[in-house]
Every structure is written in C-alpha cells, then in structure tokens.
Protein backbone atom coordinates (compact mmCIF):
# COMPACT_ATOMS: atom_id res chain seq x y z
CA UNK A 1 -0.75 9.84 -41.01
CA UNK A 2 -3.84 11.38 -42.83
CA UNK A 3 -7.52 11.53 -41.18
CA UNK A 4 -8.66 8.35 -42.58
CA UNK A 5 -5.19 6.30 -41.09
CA UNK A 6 -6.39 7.46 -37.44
CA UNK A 7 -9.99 6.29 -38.67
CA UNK A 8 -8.62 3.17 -38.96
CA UNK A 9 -6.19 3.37 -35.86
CA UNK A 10 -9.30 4.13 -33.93
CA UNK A 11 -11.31 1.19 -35.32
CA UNK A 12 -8.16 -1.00 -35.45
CA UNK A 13 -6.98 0.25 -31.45
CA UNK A 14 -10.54 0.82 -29.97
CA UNK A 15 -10.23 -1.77 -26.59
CA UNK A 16 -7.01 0.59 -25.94
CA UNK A 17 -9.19 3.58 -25.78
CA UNK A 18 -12.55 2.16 -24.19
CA UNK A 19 -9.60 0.82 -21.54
CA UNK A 20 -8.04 4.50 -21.12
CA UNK A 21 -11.51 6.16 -21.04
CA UNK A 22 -12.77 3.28 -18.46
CA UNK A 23 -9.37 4.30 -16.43
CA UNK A 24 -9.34 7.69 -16.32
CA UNK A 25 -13.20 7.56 -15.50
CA UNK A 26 -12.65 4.98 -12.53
CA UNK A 27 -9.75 7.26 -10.85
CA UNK A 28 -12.14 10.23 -11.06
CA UNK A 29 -14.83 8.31 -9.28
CA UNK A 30 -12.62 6.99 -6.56
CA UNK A 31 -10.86 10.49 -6.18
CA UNK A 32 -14.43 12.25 -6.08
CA UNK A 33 -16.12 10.15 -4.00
CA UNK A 34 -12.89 9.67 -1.18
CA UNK A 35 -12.69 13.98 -1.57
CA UNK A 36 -14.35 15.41 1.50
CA UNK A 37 -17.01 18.03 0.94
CA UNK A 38 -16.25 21.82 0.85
CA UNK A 39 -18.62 24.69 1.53
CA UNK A 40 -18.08 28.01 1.03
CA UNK A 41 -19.91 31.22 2.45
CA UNK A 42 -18.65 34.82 1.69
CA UNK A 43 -19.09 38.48 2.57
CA UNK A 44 -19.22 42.03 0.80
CA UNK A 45 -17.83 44.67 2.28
CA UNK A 46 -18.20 48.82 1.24
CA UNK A 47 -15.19 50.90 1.21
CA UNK A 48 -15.91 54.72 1.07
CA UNK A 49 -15.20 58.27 2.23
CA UNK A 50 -17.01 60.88 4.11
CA UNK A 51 -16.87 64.03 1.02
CA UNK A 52 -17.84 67.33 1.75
CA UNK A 53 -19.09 68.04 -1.73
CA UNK A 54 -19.01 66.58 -5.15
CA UNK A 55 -15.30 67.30 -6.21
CA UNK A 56 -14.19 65.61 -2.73
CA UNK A 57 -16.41 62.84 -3.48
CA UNK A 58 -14.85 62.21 -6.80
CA UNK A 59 -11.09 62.20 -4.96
CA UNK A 60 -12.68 60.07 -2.11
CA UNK A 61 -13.55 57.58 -4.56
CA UNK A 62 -10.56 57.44 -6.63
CA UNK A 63 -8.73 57.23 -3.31
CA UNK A 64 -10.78 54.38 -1.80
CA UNK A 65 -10.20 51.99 -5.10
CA UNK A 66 -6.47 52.66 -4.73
CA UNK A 67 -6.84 51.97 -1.11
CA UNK A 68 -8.95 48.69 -1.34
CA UNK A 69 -6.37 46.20 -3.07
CA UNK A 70 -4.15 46.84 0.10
CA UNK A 71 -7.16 45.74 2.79
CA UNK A 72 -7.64 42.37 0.66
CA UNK A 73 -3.41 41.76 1.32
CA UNK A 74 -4.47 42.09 5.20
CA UNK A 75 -6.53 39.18 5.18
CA UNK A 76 -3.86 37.30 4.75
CA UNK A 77 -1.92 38.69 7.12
CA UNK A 78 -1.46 36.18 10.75
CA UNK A 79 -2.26 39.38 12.75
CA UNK A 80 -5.98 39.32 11.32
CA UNK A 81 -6.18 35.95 11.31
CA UNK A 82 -5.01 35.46 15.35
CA UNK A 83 -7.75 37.79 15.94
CA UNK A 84 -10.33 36.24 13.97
CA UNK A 85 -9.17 32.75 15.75
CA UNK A 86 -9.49 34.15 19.33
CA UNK A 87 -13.21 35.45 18.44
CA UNK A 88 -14.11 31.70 17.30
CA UNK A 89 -12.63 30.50 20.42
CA UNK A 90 -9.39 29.90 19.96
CA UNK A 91 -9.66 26.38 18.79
CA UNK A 92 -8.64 26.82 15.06
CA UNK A 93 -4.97 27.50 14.27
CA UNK A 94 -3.81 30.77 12.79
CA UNK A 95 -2.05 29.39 10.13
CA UNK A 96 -4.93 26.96 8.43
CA UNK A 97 -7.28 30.08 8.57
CA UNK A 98 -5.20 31.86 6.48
CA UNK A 99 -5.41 28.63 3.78
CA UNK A 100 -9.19 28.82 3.94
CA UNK A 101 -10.14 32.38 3.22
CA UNK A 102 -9.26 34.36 0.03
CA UNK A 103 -10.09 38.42 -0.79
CA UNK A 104 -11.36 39.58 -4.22
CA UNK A 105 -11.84 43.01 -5.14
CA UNK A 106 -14.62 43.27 -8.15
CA UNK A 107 -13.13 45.25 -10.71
CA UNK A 108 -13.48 49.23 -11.01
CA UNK A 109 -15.81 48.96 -7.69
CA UNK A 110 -14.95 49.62 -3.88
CA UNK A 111 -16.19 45.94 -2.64
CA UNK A 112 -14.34 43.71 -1.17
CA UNK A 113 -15.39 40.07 -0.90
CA UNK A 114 -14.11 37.54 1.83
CA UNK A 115 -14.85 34.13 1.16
CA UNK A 116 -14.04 30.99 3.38
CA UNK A 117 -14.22 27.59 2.82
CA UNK A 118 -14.14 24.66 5.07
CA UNK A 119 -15.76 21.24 5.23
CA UNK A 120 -18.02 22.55 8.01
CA UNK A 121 -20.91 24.75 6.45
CA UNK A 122 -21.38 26.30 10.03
CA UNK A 123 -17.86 27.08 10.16
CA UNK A 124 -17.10 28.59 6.80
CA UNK A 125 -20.26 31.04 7.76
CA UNK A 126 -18.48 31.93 11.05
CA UNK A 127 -15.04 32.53 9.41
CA UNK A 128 -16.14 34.72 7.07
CA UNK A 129 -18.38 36.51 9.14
CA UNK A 130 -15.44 36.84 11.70
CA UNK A 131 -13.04 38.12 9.21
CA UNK A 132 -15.44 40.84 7.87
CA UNK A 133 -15.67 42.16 11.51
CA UNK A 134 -12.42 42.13 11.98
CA UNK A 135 -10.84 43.83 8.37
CA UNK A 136 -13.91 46.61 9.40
CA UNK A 137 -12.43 47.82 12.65
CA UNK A 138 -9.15 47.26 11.19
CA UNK A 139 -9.38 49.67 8.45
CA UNK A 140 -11.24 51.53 10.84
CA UNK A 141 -7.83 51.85 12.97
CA UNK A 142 -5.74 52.08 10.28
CA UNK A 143 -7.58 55.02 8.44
CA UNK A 144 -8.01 57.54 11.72
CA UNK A 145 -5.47 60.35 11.84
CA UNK A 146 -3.72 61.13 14.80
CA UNK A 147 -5.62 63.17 17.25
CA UNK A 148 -9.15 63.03 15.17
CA UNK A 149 -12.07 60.73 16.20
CA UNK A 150 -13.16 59.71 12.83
CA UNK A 151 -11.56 57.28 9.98
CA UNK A 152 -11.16 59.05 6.72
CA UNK A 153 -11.72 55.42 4.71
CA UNK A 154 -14.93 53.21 6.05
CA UNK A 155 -15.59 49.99 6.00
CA UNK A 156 -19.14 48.50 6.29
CA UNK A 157 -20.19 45.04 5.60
CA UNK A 158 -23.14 45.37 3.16
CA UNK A 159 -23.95 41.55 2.64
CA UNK A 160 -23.45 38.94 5.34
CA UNK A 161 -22.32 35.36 5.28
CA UNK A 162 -25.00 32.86 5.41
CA UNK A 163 -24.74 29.07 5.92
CA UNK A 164 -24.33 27.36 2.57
CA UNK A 165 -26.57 24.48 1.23
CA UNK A 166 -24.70 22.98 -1.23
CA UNK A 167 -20.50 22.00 -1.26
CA UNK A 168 -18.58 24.01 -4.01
CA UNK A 169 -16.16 20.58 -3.62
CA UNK A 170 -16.01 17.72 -5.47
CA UNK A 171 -18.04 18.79 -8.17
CA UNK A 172 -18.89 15.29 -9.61
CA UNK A 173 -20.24 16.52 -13.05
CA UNK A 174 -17.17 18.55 -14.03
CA UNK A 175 -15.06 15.99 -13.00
CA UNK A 176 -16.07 13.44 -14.67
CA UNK A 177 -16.92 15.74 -17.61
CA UNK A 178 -13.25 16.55 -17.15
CA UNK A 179 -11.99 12.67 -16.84
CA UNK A 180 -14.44 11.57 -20.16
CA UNK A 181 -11.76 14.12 -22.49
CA UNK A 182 -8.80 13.26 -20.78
CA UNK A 183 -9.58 9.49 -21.07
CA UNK A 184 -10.78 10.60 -24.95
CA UNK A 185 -7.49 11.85 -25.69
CA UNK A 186 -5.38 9.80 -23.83
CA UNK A 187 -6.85 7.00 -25.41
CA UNK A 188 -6.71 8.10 -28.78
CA UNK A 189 -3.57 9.42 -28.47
CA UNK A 190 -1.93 5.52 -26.84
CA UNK A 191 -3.76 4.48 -29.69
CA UNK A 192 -2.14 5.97 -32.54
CA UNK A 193 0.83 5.41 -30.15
CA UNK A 194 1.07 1.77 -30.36
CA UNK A 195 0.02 2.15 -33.92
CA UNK A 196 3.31 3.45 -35.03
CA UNK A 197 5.37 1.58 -32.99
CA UNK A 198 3.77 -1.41 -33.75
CA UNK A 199 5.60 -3.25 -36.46
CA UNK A 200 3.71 -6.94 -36.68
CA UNK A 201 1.63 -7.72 -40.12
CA UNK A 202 -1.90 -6.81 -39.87
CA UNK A 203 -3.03 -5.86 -43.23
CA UNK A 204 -2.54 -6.60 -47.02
CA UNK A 205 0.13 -2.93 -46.56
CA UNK A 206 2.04 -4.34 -44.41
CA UNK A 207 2.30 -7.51 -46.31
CA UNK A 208 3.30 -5.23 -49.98
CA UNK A 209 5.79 -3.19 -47.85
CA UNK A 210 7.89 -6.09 -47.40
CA UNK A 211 7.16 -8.37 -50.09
CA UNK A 212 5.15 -8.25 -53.87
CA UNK A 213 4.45 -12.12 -53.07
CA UNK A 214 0.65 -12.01 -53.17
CA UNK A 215 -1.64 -13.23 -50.12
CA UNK A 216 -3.21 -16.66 -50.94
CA UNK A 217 -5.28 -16.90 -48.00
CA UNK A 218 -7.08 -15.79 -44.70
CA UNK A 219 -7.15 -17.86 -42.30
CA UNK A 220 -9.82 -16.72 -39.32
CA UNK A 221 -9.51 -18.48 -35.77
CA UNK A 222 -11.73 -21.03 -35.23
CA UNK A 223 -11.12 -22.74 -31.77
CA UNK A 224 -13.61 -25.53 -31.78
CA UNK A 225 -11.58 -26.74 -35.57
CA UNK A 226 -8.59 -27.74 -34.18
CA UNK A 227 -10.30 -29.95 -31.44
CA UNK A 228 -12.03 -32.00 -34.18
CA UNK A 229 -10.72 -34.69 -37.06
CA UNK A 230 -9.38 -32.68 -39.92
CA UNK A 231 -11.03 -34.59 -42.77
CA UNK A 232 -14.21 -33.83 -40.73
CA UNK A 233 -13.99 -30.17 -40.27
CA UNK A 234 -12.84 -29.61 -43.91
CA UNK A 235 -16.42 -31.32 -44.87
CA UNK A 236 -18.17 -29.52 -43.22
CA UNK A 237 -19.91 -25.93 -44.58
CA UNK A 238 -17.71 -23.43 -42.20
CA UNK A 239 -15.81 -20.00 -42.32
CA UNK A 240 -12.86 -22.08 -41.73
CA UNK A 241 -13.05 -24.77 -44.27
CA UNK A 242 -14.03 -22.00 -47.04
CA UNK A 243 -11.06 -20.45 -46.37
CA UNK A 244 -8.82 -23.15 -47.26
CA UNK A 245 -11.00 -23.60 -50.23
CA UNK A 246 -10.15 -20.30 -50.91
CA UNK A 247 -6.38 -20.83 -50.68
CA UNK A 248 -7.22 -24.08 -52.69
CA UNK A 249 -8.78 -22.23 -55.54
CA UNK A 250 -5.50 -19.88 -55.44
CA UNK A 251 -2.87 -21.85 -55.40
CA UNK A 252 -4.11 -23.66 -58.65
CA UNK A 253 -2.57 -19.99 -60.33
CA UNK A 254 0.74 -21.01 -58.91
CA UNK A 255 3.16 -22.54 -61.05
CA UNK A 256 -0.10 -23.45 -63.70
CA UNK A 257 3.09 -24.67 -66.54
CA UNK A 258 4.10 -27.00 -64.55
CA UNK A 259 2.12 -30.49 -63.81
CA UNK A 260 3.64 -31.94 -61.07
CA UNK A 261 4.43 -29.28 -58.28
CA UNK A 262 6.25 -29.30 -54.97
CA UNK A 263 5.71 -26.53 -52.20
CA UNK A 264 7.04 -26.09 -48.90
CA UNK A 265 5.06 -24.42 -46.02
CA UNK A 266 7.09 -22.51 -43.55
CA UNK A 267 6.71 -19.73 -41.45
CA UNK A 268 9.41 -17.02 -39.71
CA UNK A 269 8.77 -18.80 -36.28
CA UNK A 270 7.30 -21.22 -34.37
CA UNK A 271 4.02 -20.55 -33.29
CA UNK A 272 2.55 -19.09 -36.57
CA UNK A 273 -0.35 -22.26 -37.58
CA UNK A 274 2.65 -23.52 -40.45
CA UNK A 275 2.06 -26.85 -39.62
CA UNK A 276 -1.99 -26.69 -39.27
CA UNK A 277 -2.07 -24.71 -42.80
CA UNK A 278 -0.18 -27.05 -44.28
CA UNK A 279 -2.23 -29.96 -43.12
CA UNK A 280 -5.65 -28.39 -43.85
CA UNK A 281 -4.44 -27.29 -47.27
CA UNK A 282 -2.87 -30.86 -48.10
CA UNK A 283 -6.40 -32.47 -47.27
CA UNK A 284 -8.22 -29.86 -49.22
CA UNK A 285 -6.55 -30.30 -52.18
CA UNK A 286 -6.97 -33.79 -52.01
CA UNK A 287 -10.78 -33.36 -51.22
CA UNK A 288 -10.92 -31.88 -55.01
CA UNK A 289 -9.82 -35.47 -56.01
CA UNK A 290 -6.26 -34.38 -56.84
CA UNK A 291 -3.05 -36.71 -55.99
CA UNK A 292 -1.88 -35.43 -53.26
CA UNK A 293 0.99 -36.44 -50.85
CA UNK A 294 1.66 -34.52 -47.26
CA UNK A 295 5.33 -34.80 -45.96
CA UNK A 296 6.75 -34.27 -42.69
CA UNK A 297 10.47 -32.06 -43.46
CA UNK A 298 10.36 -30.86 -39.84
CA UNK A 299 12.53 -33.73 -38.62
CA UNK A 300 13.06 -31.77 -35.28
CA UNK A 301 9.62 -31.25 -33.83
CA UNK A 302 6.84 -33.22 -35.15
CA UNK A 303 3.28 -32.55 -34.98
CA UNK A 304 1.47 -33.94 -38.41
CA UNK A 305 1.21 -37.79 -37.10
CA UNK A 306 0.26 -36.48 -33.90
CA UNK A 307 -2.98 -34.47 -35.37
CA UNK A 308 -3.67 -36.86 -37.79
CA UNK A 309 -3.85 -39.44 -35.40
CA UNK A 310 -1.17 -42.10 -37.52
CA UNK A 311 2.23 -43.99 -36.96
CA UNK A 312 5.07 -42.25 -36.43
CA UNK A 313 7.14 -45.13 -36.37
CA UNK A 314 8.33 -44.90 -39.77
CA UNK A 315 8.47 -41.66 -42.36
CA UNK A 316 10.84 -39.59 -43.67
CA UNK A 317 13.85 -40.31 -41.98
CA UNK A 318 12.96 -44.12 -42.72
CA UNK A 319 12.91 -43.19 -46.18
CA UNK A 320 16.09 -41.04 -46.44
CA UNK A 321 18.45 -43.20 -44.46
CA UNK A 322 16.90 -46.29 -47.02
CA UNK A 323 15.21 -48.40 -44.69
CA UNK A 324 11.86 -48.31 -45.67
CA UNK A 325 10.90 -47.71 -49.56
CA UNK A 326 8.24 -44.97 -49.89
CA UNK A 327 5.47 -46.78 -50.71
CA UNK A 328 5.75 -48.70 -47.68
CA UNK A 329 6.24 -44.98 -45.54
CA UNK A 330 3.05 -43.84 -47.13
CA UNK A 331 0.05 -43.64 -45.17
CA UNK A 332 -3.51 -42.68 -46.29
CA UNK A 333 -5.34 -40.42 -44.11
CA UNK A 334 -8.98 -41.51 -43.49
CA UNK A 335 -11.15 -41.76 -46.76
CA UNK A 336 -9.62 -38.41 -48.12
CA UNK A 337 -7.31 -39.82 -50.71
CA UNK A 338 -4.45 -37.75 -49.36
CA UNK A 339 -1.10 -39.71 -48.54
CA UNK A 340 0.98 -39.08 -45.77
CA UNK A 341 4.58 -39.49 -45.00
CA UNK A 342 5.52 -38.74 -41.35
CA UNK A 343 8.60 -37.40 -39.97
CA UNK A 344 9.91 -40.93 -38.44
CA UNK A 345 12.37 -41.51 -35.75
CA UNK A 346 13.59 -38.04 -34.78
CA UNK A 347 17.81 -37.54 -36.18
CA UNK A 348 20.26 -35.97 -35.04
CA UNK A 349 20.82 -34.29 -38.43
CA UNK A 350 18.06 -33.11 -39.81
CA UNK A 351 19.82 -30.43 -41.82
CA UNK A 352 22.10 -33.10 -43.71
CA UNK A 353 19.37 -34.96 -44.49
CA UNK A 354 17.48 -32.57 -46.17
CA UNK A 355 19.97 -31.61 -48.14
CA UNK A 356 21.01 -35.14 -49.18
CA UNK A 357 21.11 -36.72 -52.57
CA UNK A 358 18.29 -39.30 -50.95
CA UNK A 359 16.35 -36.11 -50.33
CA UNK A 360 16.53 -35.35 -53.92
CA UNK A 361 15.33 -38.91 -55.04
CA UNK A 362 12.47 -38.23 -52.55
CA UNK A 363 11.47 -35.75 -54.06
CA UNK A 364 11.77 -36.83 -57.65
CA UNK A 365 9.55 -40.42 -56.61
CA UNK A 366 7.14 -38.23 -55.23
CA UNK A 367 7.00 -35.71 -58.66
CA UNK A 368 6.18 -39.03 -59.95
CA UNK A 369 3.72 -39.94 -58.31
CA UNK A 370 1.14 -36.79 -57.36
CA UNK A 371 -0.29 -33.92 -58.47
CA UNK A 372 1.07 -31.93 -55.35
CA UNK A 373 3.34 -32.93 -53.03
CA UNK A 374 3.34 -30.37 -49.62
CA UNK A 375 6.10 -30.41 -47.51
CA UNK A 376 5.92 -28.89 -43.58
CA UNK A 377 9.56 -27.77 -43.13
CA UNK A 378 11.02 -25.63 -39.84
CA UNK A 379 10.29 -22.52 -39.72
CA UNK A 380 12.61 -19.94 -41.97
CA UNK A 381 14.54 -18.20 -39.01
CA UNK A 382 15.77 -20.35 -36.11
CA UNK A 383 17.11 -22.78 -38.49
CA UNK A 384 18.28 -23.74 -42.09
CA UNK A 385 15.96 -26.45 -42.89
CA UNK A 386 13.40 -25.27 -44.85
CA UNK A 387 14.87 -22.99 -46.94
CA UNK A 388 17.29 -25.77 -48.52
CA UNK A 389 14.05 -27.46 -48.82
CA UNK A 390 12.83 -24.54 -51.16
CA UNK A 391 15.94 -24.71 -52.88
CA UNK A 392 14.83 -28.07 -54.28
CA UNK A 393 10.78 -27.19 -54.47
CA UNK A 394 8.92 -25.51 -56.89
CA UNK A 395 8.74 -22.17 -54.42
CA UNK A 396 7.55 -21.64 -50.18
CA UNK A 397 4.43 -20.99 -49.06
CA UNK A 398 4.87 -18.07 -45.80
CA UNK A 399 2.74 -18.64 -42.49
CA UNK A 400 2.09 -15.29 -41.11
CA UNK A 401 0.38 -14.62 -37.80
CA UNK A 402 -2.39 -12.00 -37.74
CA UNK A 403 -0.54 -9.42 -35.49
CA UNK A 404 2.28 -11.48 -34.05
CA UNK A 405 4.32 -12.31 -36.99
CA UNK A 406 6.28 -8.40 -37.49
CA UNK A 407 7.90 -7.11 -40.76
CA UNK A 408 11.37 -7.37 -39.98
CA UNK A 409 10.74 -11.31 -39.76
CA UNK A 410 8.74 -11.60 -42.91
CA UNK A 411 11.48 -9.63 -44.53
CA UNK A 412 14.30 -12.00 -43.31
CA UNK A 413 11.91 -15.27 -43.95
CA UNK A 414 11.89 -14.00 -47.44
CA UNK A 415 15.40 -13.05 -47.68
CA UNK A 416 16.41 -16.61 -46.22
CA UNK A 417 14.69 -17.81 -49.46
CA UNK A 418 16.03 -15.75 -52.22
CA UNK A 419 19.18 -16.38 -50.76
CA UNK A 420 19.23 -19.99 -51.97
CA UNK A 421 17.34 -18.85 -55.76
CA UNK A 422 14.12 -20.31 -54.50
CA UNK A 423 10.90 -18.14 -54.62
CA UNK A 424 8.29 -17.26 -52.15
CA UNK A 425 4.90 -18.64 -54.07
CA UNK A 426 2.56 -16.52 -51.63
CA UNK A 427 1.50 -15.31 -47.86
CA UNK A 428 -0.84 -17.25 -45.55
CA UNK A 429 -2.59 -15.23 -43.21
CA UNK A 430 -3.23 -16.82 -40.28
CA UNK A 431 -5.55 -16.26 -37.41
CA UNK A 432 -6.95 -13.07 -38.62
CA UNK A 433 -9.74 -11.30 -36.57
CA UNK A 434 -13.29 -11.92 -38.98
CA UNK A 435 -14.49 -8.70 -40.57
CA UNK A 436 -17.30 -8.57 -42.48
CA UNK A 437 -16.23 -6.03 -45.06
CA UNK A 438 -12.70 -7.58 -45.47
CA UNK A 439 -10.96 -4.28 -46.19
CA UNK A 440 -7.47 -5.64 -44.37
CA UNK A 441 -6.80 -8.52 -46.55
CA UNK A 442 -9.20 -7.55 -49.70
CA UNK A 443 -12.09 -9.99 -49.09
CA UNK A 444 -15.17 -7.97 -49.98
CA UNK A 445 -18.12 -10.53 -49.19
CA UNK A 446 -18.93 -12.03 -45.63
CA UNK A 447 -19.79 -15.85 -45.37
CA UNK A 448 -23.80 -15.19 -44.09
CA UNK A 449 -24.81 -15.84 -47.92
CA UNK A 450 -23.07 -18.75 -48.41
CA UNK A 451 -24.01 -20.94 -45.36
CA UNK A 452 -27.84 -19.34 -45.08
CA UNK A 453 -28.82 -23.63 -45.99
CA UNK A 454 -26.15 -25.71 -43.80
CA UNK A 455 -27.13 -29.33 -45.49
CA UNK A 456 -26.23 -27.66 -48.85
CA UNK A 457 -23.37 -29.50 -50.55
CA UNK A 458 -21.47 -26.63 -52.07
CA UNK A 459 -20.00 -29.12 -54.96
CA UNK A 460 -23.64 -29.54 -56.39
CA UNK A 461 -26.02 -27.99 -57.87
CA UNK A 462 -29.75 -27.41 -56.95
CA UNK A 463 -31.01 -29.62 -59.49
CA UNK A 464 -28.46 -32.53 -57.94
CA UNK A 465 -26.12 -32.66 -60.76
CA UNK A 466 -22.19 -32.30 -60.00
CA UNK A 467 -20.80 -28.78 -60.57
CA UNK A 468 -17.69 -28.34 -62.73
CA UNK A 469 -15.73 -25.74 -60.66
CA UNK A 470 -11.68 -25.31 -61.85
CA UNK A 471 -11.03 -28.87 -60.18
CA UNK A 472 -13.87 -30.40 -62.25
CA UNK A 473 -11.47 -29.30 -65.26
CA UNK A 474 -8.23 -30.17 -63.46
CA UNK A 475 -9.46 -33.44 -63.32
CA UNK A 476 -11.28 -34.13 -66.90
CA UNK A 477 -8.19 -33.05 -68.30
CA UNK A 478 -5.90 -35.59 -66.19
CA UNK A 479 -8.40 -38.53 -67.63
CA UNK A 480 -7.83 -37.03 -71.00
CA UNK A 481 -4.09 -37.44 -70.70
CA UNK A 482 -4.34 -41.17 -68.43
C-alpha cells in the first residue's frame, strides 16, 4: 500500500478508529479511576570514612562507592525489614514491606536513597524513615572491627522523609496520554486491517479488477424512496431520481445499432436492490416518452406487482404456458406510459420456462412492440435463471451492493454470463454512501447546484420552452421513421 492508499483507508475506515481510540480511552479511565492512590516519601543517606589525611581520604572514598551497592541489597533483605516492622509496631508484615521500598544509589556518588510507597502518605513517611534508621546502625554493625569501638564505613541520614502531598499513582495525564497512541495505532492499524482483508466492491478499482464492464450508475440510499409510489418519487427533483436519470442517460450508449433492445437486470445475490433498479430504471426510461415494457423473469420470488401495487393474477407464466395473450398480461403502471407484465401464478419450473421456445416468442412480440423491454431475472448465483435469460437478451445489467456484494461474486456473476455467449452491458452500484467529491465511482459534481430551486422542472428551460436533451432526439427521430 503507498501513503495515499492508507489516506484513503483512514477516510474510508475512520468509525473503526474513533471506536478503538474511544475503547482504549474508556479502559484507561475505568482502570485509573478504580487504581488506588500511591504516595511515595524517600530518604538520603551519606556513606563515608573517617581518613587520616588526603591519600586515605581518596582510598576511603573509592572504598565507600564499592561498599554502597551492597547496603542498597540489604534493604531487601527480611532481616531489615522484621526490624523495621517491629519499630512500626508490628502490625505490617515483613514480606509486603519488602514490595514497597526500593534502594538507588546515584551514580559515581556515596548516597543512598530509600524510597517507600504505600497508599497511606503517613505510612510511606514512616517506612522510609524506619528503614533509614535501621540500614544506619546496620552498617554501623557491620563496618566495626573486632575489638575497636568505631565503624570504619558511616552511615548518616542527610535528608529525611517527609509526608507527601501529592500520589505518584495513577497518573491520569500520562495515562491517558498513553491510551490516546495506543488507541491511535490500534485503530489505524484494525483499520488498514480490515482493509486488506476486506474483499466486497467499494470503488470503481474494485469494480476494473474484476471486470472492464463499465459502471452505469450510482445508486445512493434513500430510505424515505422506497416507502413512496415509484412514478412519484421518480418526478420528483431528488439525489435519487437523478441518479437513475443518470443511468438513463447511459444506457442510451448501450447497444446504440440496435433499435429494439432487451436487457436483463440481475445481481450475484439476493439482497442487492436488482429488483428496485430495475423497476426505477424501467419507469425512467419510460418517463423520457420511450416504449417501454417491464417484465417479471423471477418466476420464484416476486416483488414487482407487489411495489407497483398491480395484479398478480396473471403475467408471465400466463403468457408462457398460452393462457393469456400478451396484450391481455400487459398492465400500464399509473400515467407513466410504462407496461408491465407480472410474474403470474408462481411454477414449479421456472427454469424450463425460461428457456422455452414460448419464452423466445415472448421475447420476439415484445422486440416488436417497445423501444426497451427490461427483464428482472434471479439473481446470477443461487440459480440458472437469469443467465439463460441473457443468453436470449441483448446483454445483463449487474446489481452490486455498495460494500456487501465481494469480488469473488461479481467475478462468478460475470463468468455465469460469458458462459452462455451473453455479455455483461454494465455495473449498477447500489446503495453507495453520498460523497460530495465522488472520487469512488468517478462522479465529480455534488447535487447542491442542481436542486438550489426545487419547483424547477429540469426538462424545461427558463424561458418555458421544452429542452431537447438526447431523448428529445430519440424521440424526433422515431416520428421521423412512424
């Protein structure tokens, strides 16, 4: 990955790393706050020697330095630390004064400094205090040759332990100093993490790694759309019916030699907004005044007569089996001009339906008859359906789900239709996040522009007169031929 991939990571993965940083930051609080306070008083003691002159004063120095590292071992002796307990009355175990106080010689000096913490500040005064004492009259003892009064090392304490004000434990700034870069890197580093082992389509690259088809359209999510009337929504001035104006506007490049076209709209699985594309796009199209004809090819589970709020007592199957003629199968869908054929009773075989010679005369009526005929088939993967519908179309249009759908499926949805010589006409992205700069799916310009005057009718001009968009021409050159 280069710098500007774990840019993008970050951007792409930032809720996984505001969740880590929250995380780590929470435990730290809880751990600092429940973490008892320690204090922590100390005490310097002098080692020397009594010299004579100044060459025995340089020996008596070298000799109390070597001397010193073994009196900060004692302190952790039990010896020294059973006396030191028996001077504080006996109530404090051996064993856990030994865990509280440490001994630190400064470097190149002869002091030696005894430091004890506990969570009493009175206490850790008193241990240290006690301890000093104590390691005095032992090296005191330990120093005096036999038969001679006086030690040839001394101890003396030269700074005594005084009750401390503030703890030295939890230190709440450092910790949570210490839990904002941990949280930082964990985060960033879960993030580029799930980045490469995350494998589901969420950019125009991961849609060219699999396939050169090109991407016809992006889809946003729009959860108040789907609760209203199609033909209403697709009226209206919205981010959601632009986008399928969009796809409108692109999918007149598809198959342009051909007048009479027939598409299939599938997806790898269920799930994926197939069915809602293709209905949206269907009405659309027929909004630009073109013949258009919506059929129902997924005979197993239903759902355009349901959302479009028609009969489902006769369709397709009615058609294919002979007995209802598809004129009388046809129904139009509010005042959009589109035509509908719905699935019908439900079979027990779709798959040799579709692939029936009454299939094909379907098909070849319908040619007949409209501009563009869309068909909602299965999805490519569970079953066979749609693709031996694309064997008899004019190519598939691919659902993909913004960061569902992976690249393994797309690559076997598209393999499922080569297999059977039919083409994949272009990629539907559906239920991508909105991004104003469009840099995922190459759409440069934001919709603020467009919709700054809601009651503007984006099919005319200021001055009232009709614009003549690539439609306008579709259709002037359809009443040339008529």
């Amino acid at each position: 990955m280069e710098l500007k991939d774990y840019w993008r990571t970050i951007r792409r993965r930032w809720k996984v790393i505001v969740l880590c940083l929250a995380a780590t930051l929470a435990v730290a609080s809880v751990l600092t706050w429940q973490t008892t306070p320690l204090y922590s008083s100390s005490t310097r003691i002098f080692v020397s020697t009594s010299p004579s002159d100044s060459a025995q004063a340089y020996q008596g120095n070298l000799f109390a330095t070597q001397r010193i590292t073994s009196y900060a071992s004692l302190v952790k002796d039990r010896p020294l630390a059973e006396k030191v307990a028996d001077d504080l009355g006996g109530s404090i175990d051996p064993d856990d004064l030994r865990d509280e106080v440490t001994a630190t010689v400064d470097p190149d000096t002869v002091i030696l400094q005894i430091t004890a913490t506990d969570a009493d500040p009175i206490l850790a005064r008193d241990i240290a205090q006690a301890y000093a004492e104590k390691l005095k009259n032992l090296v005191g003892n330990l120093e005096t040759p036999a038969n001679k009064n006086q030690p040839l090392v001394k101890a003396s304490i030269v700074d005594n332990a005084q009750v401390p004000d503030v703890p030295v434990s939890p230190q709440p700034v450092r910790n949570l100093g210490l839990a904002l870069v941990l949280g930082l890197l964990l985060g960033v580093g879960m993030a580029v993490l799930r980045e490469l082992l995350d494998t589901s389509v969420s950019s125009a690259e991961d849609v060219a790694e699999v396939t050169p088809t090109p991407i016809l359209g992006h889809i946003g999510a729009d959860t108040s759309a789907v609760k209203r009337s199609p033909a209403e929504v697709l009226s209206d001035v919205t981010p959601w019916a632009e986008a399928f104006r969009v796809l409108r506007t692109n999918m007149q490049y598809v198959e342009v030699d051909q007048d009479q076209r027939v598409f299939v709209v599938s997806s790898s699985l269920p799930g994926e907004g197939k069915s809602t594309t293709a209905v949206n796009l269907a009405i659309t199209l027929a909004l630009a005044k073109q013949r258009v004809a919506l059929v129902e090819c997924d005979l197993r589970r239903p759902l355009i007569a349901k959302r479009l709020g028609l009969d489902d007592g006769v369709g397709t199957t009615s058609v294919l089996i002979g007995k209802v003629a598809l004129r009388d199968a046809l129904q139009p869908y509010d005042e959009t001009g589109l035509d509908v054929l719905a699935c019908g009773p439900i079979p027990p075989n779709p798959s040799e339906l579709l692939q029936s010679h009454a299939m094909e005369k379907l098909l070849g009526e319908l040619r007949e008859q409209y501009d563009i005929v869309i068909l909602d088939a299965p999805p490519l993967l569970p079953v066979t359906d749609a693709a031996l519908l694309a064997a008899q179309a004019d190519g598939a249009l691919l659902v993909v789900r913004h960061g569902k759908t992976t690249r393994d499926q797309l690559r076997h949805a598209v393999e499922r239709i080569e297999a059977v010589d039919a083409k994949p006409i272009g990629v539907v992205v559906n239920l991508a996040p909105a991004r104003r700069t469009g840099k995922s799916y190459g759409y440069g310009y934001g919709y603020s522009y467009g919709y700054s005057y809601k009651g503007q009718d984006p099919t005319v001009n200021d001055d009232g007169s009709a614009k003549r968009g690539p439609d306008a021409h579709r259709r002037g050159r359809q009443k040339r031929r008529s």
